[in-house]
PDB file of N, CA and C in Angstrom:
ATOM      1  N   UNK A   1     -34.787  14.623   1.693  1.00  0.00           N
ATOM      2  CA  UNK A   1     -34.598  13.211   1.433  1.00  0.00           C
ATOM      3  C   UNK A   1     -33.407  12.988   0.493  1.00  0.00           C
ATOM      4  N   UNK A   2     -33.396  13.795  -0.477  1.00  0.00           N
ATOM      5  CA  UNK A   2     -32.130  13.526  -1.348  1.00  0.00           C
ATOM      6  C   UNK A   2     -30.949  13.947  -0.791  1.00  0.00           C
ATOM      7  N   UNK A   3     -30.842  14.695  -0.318  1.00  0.00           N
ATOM      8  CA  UNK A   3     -29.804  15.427   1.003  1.00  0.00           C
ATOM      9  C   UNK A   3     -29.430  14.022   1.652  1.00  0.00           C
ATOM     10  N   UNK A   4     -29.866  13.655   2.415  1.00  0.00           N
ATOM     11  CA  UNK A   4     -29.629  12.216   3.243  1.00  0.00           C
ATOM     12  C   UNK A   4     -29.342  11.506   2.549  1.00  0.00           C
ATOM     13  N   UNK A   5     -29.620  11.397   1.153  1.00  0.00           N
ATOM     14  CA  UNK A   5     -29.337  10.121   0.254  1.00  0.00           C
ATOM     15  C   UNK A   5     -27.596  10.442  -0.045  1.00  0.00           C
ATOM     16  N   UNK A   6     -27.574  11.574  -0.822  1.00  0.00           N
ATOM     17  CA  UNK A   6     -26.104  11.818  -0.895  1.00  0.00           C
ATOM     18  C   UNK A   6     -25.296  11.842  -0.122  1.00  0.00           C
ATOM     19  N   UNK A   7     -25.640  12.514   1.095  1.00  0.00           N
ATOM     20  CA  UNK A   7     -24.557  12.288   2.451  1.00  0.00           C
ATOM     21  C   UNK A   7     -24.362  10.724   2.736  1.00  0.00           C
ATOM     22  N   UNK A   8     -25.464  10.221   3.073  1.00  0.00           N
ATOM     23  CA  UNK A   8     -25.142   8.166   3.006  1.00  0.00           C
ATOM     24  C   UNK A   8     -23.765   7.842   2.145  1.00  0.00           C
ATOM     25  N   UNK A   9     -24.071   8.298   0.684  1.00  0.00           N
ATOM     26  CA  UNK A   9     -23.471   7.909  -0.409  1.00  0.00           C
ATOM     27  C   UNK A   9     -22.161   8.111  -0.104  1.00  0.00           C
ATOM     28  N   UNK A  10     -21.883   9.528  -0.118  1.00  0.00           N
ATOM     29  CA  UNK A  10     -20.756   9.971   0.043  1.00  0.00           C
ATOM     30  C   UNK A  10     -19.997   9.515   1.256  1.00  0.00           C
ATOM     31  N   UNK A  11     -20.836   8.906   2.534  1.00  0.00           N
ATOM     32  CA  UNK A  11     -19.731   8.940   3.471  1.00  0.00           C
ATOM     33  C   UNK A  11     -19.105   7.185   3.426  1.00  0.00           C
ATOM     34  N   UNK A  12     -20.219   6.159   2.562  1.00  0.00           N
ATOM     35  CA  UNK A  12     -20.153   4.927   1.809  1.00  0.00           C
ATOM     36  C   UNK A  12     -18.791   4.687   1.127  1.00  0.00           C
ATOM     37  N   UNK A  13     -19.258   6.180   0.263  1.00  0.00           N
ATOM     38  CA  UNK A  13     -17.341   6.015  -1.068  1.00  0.00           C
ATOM     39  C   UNK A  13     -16.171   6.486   0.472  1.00  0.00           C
ATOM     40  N   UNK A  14     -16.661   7.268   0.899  1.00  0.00           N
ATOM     41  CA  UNK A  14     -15.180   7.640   1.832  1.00  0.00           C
ATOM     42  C   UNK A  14     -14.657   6.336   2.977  1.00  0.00           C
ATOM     43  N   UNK A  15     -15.389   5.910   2.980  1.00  0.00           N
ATOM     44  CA  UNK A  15     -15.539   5.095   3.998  1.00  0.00           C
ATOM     45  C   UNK A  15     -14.451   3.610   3.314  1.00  0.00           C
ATOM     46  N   UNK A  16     -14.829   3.424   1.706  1.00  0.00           N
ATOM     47  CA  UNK A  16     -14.705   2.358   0.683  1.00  0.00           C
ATOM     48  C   UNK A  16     -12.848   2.521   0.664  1.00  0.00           C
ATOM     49  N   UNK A  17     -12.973   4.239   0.262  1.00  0.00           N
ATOM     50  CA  UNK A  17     -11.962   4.450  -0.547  1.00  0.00           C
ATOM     51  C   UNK A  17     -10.604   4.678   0.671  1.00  0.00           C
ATOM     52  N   UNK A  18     -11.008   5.058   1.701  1.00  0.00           N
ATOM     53  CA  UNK A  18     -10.192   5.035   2.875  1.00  0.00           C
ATOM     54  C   UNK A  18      -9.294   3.772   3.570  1.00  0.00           C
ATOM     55  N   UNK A  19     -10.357   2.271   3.596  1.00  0.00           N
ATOM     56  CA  UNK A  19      -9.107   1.350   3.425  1.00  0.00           C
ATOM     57  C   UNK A  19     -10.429   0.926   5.053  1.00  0.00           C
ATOM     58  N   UNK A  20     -10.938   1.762   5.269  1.00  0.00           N
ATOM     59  CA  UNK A  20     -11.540   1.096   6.489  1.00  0.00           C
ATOM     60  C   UNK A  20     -12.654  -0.337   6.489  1.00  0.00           C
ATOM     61  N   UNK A  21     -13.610  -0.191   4.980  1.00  0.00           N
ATOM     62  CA  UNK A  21     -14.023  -0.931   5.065  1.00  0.00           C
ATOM     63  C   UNK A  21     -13.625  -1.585   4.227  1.00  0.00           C
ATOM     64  N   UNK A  22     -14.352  -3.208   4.185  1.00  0.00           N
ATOM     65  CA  UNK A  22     -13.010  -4.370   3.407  1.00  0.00           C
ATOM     66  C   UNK A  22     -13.448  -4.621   2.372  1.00  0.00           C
ATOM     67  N   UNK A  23     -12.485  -4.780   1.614  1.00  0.00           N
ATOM     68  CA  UNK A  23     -12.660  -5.062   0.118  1.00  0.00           C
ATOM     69  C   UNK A  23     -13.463  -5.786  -0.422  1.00  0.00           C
ATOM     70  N   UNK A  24     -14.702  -5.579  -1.719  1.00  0.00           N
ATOM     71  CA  UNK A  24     -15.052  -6.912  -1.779  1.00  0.00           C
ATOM     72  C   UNK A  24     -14.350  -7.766  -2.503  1.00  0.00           C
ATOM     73  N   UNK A  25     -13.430  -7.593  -2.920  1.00  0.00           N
ATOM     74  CA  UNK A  25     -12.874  -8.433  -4.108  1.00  0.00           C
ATOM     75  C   UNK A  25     -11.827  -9.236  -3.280  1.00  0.00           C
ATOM     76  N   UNK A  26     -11.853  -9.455  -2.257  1.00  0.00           N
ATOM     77  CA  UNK A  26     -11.227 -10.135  -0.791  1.00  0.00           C
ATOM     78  C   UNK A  26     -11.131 -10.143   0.334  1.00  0.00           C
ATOM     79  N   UNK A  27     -12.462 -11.416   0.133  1.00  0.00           N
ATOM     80  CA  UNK A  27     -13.523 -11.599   0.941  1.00  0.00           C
ATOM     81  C   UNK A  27     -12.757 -12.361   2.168  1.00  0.00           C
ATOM     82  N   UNK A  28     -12.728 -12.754   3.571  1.00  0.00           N
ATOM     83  CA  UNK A  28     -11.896 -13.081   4.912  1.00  0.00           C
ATOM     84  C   UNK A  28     -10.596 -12.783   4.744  1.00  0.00           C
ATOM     85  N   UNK A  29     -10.035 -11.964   3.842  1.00  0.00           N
ATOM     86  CA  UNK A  29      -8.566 -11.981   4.551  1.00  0.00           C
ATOM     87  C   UNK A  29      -8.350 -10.603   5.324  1.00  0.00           C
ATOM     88  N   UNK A  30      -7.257 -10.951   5.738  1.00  0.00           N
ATOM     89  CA  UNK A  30      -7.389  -9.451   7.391  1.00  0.00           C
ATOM     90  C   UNK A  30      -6.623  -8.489   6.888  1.00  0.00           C
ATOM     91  N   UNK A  31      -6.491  -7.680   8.004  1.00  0.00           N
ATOM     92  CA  UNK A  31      -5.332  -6.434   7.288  1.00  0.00           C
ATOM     93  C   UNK A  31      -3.883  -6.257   7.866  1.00  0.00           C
ATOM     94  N   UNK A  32      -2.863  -6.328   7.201  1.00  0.00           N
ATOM     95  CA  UNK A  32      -1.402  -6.300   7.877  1.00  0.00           C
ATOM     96  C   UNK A  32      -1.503  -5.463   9.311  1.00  0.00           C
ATOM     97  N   UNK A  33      -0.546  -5.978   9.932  1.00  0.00           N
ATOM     98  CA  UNK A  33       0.217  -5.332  11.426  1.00  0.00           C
ATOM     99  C   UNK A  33       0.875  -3.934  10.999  1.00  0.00           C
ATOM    100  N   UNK A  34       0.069  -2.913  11.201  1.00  0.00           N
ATOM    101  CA  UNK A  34       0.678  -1.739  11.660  1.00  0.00           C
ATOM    102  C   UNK A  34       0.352  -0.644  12.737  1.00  0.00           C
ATOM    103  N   UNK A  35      -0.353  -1.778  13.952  1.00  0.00           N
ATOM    104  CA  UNK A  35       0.005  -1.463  15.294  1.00  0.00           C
ATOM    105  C   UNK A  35       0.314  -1.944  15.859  1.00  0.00           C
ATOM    106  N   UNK A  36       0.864  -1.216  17.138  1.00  0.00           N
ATOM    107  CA  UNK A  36       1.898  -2.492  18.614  1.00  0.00           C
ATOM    108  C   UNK A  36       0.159  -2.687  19.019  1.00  0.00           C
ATOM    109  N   UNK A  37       0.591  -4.293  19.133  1.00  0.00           N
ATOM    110  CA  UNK A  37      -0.097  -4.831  20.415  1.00  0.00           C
ATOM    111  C   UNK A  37      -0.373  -4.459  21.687  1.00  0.00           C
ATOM    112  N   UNK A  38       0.562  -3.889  22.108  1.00  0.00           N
ATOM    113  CA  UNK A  38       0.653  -3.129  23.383  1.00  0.00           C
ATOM    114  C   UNK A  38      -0.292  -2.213  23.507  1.00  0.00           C
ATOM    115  N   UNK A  39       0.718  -1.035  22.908  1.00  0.00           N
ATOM    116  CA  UNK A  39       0.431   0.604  23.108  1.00  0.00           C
ATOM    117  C   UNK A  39      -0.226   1.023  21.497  1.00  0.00           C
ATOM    118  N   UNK A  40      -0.247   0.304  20.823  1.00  0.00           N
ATOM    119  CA  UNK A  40      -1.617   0.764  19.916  1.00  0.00           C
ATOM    120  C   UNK A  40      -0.554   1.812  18.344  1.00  0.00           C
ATOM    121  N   UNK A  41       0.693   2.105  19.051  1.00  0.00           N
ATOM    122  CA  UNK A  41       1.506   3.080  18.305  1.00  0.00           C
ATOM    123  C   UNK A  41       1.768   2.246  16.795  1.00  0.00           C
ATOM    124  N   UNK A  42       2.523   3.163  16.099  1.00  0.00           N
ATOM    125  CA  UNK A  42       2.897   2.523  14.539  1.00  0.00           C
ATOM    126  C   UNK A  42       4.061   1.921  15.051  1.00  0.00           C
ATOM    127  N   UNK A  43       4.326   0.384  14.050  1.00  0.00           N
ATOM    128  CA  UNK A  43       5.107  -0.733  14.430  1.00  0.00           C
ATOM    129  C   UNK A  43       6.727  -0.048  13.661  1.00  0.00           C
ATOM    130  N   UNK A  44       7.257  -1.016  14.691  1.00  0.00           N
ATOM    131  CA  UNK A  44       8.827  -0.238  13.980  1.00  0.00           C
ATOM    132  C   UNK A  44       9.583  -1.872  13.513  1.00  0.00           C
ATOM    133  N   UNK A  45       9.694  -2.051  11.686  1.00  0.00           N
ATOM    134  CA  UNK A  45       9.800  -3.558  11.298  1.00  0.00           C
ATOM    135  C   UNK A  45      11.247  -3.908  12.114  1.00  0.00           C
ATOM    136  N   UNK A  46      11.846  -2.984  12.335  1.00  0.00           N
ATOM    137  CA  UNK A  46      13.063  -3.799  12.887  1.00  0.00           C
ATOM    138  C   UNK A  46      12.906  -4.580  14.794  1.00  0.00           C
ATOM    139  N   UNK A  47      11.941  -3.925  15.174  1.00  0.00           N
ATOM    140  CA  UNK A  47      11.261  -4.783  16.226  1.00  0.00           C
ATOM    141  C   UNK A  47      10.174  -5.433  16.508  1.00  0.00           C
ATOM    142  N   UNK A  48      10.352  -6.900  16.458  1.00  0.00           N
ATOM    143  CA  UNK A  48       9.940  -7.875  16.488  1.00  0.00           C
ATOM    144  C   UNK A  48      10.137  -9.335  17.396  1.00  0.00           C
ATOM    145  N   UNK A  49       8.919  -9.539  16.970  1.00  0.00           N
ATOM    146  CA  UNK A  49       9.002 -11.212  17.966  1.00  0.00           C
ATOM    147  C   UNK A  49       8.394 -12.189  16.846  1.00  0.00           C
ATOM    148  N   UNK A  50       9.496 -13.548  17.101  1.00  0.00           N
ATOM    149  CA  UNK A  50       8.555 -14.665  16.324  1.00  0.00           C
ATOM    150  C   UNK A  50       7.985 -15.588  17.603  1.00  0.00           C
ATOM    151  N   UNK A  51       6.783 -15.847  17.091  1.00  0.00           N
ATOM    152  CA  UNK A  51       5.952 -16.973  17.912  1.00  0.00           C
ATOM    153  C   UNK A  51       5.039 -17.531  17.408  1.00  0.00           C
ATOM    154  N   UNK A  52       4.767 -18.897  17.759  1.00  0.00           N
ATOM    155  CA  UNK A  52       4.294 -20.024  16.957  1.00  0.00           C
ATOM    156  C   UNK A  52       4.155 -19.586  15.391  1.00  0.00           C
ATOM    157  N   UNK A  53       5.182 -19.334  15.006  1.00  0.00           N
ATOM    158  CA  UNK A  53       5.196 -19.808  13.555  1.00  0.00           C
ATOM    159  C   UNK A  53       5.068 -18.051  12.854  1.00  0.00           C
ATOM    160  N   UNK A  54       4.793 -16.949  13.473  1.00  0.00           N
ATOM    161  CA  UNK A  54       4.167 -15.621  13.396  1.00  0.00           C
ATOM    162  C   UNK A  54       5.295 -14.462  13.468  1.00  0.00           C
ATOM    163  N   UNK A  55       5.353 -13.717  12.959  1.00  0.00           N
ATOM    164  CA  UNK A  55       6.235 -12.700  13.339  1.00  0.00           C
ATOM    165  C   UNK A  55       5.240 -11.695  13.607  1.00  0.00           C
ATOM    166  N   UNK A  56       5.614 -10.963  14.696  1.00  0.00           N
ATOM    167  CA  UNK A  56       4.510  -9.602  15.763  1.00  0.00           C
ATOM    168  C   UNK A  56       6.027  -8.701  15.845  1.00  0.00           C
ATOM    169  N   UNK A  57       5.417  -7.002  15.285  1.00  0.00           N
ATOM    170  CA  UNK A  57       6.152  -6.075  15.452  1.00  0.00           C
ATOM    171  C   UNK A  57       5.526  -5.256  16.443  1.00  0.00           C
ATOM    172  N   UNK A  58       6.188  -4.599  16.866  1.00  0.00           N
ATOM    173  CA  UNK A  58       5.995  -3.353  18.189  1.00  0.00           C
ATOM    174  C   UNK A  58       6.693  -2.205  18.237  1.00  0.00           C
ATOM    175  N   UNK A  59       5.884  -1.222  18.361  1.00  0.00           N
ATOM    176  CA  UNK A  59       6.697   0.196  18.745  1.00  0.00           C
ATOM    177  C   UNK A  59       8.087   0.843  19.405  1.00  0.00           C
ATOM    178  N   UNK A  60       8.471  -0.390  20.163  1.00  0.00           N
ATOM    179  CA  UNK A  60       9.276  -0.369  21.437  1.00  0.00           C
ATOM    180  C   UNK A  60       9.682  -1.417  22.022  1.00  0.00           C
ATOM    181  N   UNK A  61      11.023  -1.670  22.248  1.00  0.00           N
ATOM    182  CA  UNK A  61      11.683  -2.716  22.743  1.00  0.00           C
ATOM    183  C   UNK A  61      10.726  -3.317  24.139  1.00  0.00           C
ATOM    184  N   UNK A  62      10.074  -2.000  25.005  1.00  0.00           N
ATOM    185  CA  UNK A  62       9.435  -2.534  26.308  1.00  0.00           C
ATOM    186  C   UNK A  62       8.496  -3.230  25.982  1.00  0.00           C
ATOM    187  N   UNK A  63       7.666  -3.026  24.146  1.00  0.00           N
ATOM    188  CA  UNK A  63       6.173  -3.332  24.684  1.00  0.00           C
ATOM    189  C   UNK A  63       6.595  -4.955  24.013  1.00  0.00           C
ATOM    190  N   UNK A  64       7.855  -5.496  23.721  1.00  0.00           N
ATOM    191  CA  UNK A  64       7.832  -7.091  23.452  1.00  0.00           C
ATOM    192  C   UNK A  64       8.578  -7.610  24.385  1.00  0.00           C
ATOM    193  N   UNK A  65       8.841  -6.893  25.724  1.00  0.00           N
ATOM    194  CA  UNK A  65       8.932  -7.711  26.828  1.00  0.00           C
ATOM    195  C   UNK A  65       7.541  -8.058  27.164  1.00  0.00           C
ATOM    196  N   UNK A  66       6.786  -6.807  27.010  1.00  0.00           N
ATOM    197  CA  UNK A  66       5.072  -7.116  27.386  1.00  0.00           C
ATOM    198  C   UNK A  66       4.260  -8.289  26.773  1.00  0.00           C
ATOM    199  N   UNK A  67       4.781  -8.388  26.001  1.00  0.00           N
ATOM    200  CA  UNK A  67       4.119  -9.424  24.932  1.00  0.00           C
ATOM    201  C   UNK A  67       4.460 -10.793  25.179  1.00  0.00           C
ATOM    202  N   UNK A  68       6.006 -10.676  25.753  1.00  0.00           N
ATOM    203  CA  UNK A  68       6.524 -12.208  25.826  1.00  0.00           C
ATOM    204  C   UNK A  68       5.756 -12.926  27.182  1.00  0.00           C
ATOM    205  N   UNK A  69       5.203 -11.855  28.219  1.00  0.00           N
ATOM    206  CA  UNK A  69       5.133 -12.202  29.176  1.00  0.00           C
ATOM    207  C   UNK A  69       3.192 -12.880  29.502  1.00  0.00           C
ATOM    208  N   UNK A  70       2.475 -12.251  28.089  1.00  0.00           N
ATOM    209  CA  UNK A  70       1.348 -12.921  28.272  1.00  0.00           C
ATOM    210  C   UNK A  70       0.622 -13.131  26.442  1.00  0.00           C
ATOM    211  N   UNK A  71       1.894 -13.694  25.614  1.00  0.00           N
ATOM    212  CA  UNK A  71       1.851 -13.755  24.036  1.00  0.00           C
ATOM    213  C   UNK A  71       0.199 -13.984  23.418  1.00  0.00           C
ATOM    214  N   UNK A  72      -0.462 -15.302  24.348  1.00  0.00           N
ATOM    215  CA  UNK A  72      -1.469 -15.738  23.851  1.00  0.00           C
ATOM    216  C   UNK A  72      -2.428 -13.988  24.137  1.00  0.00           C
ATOM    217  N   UNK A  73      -2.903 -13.611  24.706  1.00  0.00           N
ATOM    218  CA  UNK A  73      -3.453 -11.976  24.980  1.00  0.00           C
ATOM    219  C   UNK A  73      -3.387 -11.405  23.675  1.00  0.00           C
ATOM    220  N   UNK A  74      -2.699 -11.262  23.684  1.00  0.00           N
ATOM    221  CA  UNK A  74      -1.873  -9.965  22.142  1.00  0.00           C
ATOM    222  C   UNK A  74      -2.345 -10.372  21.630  1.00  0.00           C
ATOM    223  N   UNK A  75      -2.258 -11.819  20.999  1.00  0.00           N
ATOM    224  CA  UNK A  75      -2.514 -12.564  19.696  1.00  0.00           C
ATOM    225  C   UNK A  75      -4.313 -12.769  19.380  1.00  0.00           C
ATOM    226  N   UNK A  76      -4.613 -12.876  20.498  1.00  0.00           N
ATOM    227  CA  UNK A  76      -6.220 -12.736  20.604  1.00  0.00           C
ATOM    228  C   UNK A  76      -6.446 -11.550  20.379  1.00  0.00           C
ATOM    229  N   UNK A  77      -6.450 -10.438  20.329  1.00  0.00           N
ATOM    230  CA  UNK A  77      -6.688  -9.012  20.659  1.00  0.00           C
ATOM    231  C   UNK A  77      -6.271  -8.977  19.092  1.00  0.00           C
ATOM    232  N   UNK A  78      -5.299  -9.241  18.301  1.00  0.00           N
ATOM    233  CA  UNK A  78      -5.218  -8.884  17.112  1.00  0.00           C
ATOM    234  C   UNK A  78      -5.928 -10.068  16.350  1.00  0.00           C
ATOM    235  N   UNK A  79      -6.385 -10.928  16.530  1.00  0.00           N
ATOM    236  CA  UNK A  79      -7.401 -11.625  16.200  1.00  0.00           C
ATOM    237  C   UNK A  79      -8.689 -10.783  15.835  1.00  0.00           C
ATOM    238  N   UNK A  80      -9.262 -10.580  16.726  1.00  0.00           N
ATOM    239  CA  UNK A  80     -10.748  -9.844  17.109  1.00  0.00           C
ATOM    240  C   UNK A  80     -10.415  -8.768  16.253  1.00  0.00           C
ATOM    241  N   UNK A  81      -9.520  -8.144  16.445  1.00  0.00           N
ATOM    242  CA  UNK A  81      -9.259  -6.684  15.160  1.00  0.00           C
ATOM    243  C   UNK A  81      -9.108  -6.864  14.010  1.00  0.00           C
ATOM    244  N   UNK A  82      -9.066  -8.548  13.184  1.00  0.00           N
ATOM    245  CA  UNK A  82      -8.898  -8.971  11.888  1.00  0.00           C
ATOM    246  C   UNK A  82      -7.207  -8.710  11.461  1.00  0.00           C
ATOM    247  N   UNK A  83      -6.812  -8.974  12.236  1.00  0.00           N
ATOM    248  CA  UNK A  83      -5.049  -8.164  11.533  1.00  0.00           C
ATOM    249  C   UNK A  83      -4.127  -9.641  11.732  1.00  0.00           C
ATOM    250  N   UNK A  84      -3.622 -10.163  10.207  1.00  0.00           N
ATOM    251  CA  UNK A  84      -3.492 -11.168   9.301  1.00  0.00           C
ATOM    252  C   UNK A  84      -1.701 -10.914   9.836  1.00  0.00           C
ATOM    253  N   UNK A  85      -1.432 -11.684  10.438  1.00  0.00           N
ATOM    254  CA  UNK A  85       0.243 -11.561  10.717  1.00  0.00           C
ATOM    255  C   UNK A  85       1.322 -12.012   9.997  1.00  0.00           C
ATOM    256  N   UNK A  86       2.185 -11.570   9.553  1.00  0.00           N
ATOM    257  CA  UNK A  86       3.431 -12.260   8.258  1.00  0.00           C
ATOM    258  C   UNK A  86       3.560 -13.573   9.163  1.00  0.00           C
ATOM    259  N   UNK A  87       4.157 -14.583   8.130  1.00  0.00           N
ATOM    260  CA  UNK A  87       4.629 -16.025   8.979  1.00  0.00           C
ATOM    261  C   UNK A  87       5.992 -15.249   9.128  1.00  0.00           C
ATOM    262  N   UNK A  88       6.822 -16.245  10.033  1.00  0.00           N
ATOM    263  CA  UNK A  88       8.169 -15.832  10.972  1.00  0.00           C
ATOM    264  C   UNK A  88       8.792 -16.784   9.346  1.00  0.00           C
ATOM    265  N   UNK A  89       9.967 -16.310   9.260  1.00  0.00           N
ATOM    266  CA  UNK A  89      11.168 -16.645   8.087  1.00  0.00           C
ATOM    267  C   UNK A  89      11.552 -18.078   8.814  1.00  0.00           C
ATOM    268  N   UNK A  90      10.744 -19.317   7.804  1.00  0.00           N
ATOM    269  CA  UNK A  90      11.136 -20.495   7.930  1.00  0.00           C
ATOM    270  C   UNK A  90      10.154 -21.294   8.782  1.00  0.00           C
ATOM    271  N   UNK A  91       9.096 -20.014   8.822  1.00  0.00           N
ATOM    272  CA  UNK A  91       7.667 -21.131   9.199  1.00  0.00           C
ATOM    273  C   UNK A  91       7.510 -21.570   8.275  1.00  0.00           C
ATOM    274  N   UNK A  92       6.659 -22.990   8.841  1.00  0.00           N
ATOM    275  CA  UNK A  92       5.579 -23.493   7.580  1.00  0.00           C
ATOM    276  C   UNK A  92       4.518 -23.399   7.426  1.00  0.00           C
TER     277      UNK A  92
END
C-alpha cells in the first residue's frame, strides 16, 4: 500500500514538474504554439501565417499552404489541444 502511495506521488511531481499538467497558479490560460498544425513537427518562428487577428507557425513552407486551404480545421484542432496563439503584429 505504501509502495502505490509513493509511486502515485512521484509520478504526480513528474507529471507537475514536466510542464504537462497545468499550472495552478494559471488557471484557463493555454500553452504556446510549438507544433505545426499539420504534421505535428517543432514550429520554425520564421514560418508563419497571420489569420483573423492570430499568428500560426509551421514546420514547413508546404504545411501553410495546407493550412491556408482549410484555416478554420487547424484552428479548431489547436483549440481542443488548449494551445493559446500570439496575436498577429497590429491585431487588436
Amino acid at each position: 500500500m505504501l509502495t502505490r502511495m509513493i509511486v502515485i506521488v512521484a509520478l504526480s511531481l513528474g507529471l507537475l514538474f514536466s510542464g504537462i499538467a497545468p499550472a495552478a497558479d494559471n488557471p484557463g490560460k493555454g500553452t504556446p504554439q510549438t507544433e505545426c498544425p499539420i504534421q505535428g513537427g517543432k514550429i520554425d518562428k520564421n514560418l508563419y501565417t497571420d489569420y483573423q487577428g492570430k499568428r500560426i507557425y509551421f514546420c514547413c513552407s508546404g504545411c501553410a499552404d495546407d493550412f491556408k486551404k482549410d484555416p478554420d480545421k487547424y484552428l479548431k484542432k489547436m483549440e481542443e489541444q488548449g494551445v493559446t496563439l500570439e496575436n498577429a503584429p497590429g491585431a487588436k
